[in-house]
Protein backbone atom coordinates (compact mmCIF):
# COMPACT_ATOMS: atom_id res chain seq x y z
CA UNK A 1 91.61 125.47 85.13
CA UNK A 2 94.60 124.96 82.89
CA UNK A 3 96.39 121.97 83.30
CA UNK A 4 100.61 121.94 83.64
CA UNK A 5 102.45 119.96 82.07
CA UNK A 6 105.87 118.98 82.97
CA UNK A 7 108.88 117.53 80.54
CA UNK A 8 111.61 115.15 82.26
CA UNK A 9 114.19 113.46 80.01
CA UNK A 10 115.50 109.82 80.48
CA UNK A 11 118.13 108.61 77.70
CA UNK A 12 117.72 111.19 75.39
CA UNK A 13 113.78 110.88 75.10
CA UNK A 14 111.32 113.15 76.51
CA UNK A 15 108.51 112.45 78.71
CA UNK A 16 105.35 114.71 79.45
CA UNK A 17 103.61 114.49 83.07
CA UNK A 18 100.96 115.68 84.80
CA UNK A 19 100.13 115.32 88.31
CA UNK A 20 96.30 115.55 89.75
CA UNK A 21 95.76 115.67 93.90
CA UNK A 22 93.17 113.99 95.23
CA UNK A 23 91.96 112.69 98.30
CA UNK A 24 90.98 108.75 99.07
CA UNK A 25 89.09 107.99 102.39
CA UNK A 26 90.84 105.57 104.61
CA UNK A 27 88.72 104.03 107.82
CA UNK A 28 90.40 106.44 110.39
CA UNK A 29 91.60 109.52 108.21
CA UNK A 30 91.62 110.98 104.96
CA UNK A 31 94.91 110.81 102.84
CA UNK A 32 96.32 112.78 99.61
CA UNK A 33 96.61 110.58 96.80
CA UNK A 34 98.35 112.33 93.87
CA UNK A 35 97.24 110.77 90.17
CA UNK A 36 100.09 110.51 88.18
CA UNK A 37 100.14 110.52 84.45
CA UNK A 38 103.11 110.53 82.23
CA UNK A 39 103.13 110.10 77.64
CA UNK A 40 106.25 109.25 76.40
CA UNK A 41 106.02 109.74 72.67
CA UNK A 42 102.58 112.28 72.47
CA UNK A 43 98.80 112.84 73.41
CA UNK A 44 97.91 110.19 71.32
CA UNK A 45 100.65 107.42 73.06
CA UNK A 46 100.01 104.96 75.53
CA UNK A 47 99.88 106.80 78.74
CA UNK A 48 101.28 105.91 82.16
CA UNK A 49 99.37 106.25 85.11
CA UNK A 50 99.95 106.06 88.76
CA UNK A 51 97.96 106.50 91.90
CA UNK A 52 100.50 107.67 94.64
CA UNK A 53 99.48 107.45 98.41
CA UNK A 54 100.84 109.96 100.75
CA UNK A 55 102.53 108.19 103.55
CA UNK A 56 102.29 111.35 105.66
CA UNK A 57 101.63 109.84 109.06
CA UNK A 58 100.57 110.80 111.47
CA UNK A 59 97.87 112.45 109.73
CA UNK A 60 98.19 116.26 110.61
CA UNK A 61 94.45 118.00 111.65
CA UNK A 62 92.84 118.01 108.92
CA UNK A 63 95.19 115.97 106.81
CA UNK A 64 93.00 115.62 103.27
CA UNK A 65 93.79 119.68 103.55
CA UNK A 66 97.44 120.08 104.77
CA UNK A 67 99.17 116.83 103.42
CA UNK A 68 101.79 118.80 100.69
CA UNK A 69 103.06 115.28 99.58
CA UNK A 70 103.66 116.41 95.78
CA UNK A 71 105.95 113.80 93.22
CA UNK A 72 109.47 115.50 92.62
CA UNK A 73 111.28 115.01 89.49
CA UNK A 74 113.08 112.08 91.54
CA UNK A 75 109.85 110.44 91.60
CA UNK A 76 108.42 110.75 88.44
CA UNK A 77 111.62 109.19 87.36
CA UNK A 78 111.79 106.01 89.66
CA UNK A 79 108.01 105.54 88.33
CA UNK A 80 108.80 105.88 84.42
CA UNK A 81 111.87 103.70 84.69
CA UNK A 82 109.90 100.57 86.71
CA UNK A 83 107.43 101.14 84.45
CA UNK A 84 109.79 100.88 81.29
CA UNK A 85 111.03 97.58 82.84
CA UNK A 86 107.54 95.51 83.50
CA UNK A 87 106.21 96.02 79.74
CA UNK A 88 105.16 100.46 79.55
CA UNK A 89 105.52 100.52 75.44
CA UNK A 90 105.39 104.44 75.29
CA UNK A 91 105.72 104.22 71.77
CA UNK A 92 102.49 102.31 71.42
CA UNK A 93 99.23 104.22 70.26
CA UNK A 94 96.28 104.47 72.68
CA UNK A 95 95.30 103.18 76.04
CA UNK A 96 96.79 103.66 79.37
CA UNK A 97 99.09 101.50 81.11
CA UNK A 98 98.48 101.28 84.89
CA UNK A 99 101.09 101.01 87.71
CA UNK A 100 98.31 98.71 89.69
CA UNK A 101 98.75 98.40 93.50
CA UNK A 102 97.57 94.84 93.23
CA UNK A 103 100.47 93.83 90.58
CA UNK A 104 103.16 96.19 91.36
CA UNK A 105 102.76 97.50 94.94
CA UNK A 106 104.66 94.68 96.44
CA UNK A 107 107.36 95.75 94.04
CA UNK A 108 107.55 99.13 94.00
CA UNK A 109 107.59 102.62 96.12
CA UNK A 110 108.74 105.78 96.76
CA UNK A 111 110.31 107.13 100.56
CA UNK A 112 106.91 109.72 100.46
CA UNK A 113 104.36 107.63 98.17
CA UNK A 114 102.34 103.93 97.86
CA UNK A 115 100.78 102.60 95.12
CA UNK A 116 97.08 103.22 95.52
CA UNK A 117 93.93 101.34 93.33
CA UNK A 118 91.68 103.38 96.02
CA UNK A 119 91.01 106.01 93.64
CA UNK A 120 89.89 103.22 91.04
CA UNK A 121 88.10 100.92 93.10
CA UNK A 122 86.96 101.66 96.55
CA UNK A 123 86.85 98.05 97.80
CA UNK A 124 90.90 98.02 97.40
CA UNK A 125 93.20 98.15 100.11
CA UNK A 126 92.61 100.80 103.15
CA UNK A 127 94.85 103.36 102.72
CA UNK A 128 95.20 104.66 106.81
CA UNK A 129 96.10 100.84 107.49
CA UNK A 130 98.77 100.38 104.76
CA UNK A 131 100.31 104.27 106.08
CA UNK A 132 100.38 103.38 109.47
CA UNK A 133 102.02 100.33 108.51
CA UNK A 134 104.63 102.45 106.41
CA UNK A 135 105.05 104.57 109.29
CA UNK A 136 105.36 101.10 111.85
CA UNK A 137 108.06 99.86 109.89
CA UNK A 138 109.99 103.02 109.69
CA UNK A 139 110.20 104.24 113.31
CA UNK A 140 110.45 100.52 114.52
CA UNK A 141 113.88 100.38 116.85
């Protein structure tokens, strides 16, 4: 399977993304988490990576199938720019630099997407309980 890869441009420099779907199991559903990956100055660069968490509540039957959460240009954007601001060097050779949900969840999100470390380590934070609470805080009135 070929990969695409997407170009965005942000002050005259161009960024390359990718973005990966997978799912993460929560304790009452399964959720689309979308990996995120973005090089701003080539293959061999520092890369930028983020694990976004659908907030698609409530889950539709059979959610880890019909969840079409997907990052617009909007939101690759937002991501690259926080990132730029707490220490991304794209420039930089090698290694990855992670958008964490244990530093930079409290910080940062998108209206359709957390930041997820389930897809890095399965002991972190359960993703149905931190969507429902998305969805709690939204529709509260």
């Amino acid at each position: 399977m070929r990969t695409r890869l997407r170009q965005l441009r942000i002050d005259g420099r161009t960024f390359v993304w990718r973005a990966e779907i997978h799912h993460v199991q929560g304790s009452a559903d399964c959720h689309r988490c979308v990996r995120l990956r973005v090089w701003g100055a080539g293959k061999t660069s520092q890369a930028l990576q983020a694990d976004l968490l659908s907030v698609a509540w409530p889950a539709p039957w059979g959610a880890c199938a019909t969840d079409g959460a997907y990052p617009a240009s909007a939101d690759v954007r937002a991501v690259i720019s926080y990132a730029l601001k707490h220490e991304w060097q794209p420039e930089r050779q090698g290694g990855t630099f992670v958008l964490s949900e244990y530093e930079h969840a409290a910080g940062f999100s998108l209206p359709a997407f957390l930041l997820t470390d389930r897809l890095r380590t399965p002991e972190s934070a359960d993703p149905t309980l931190r969507v429902i609470q998305v969805y709690e805080r939204r529709h509260r009135g």
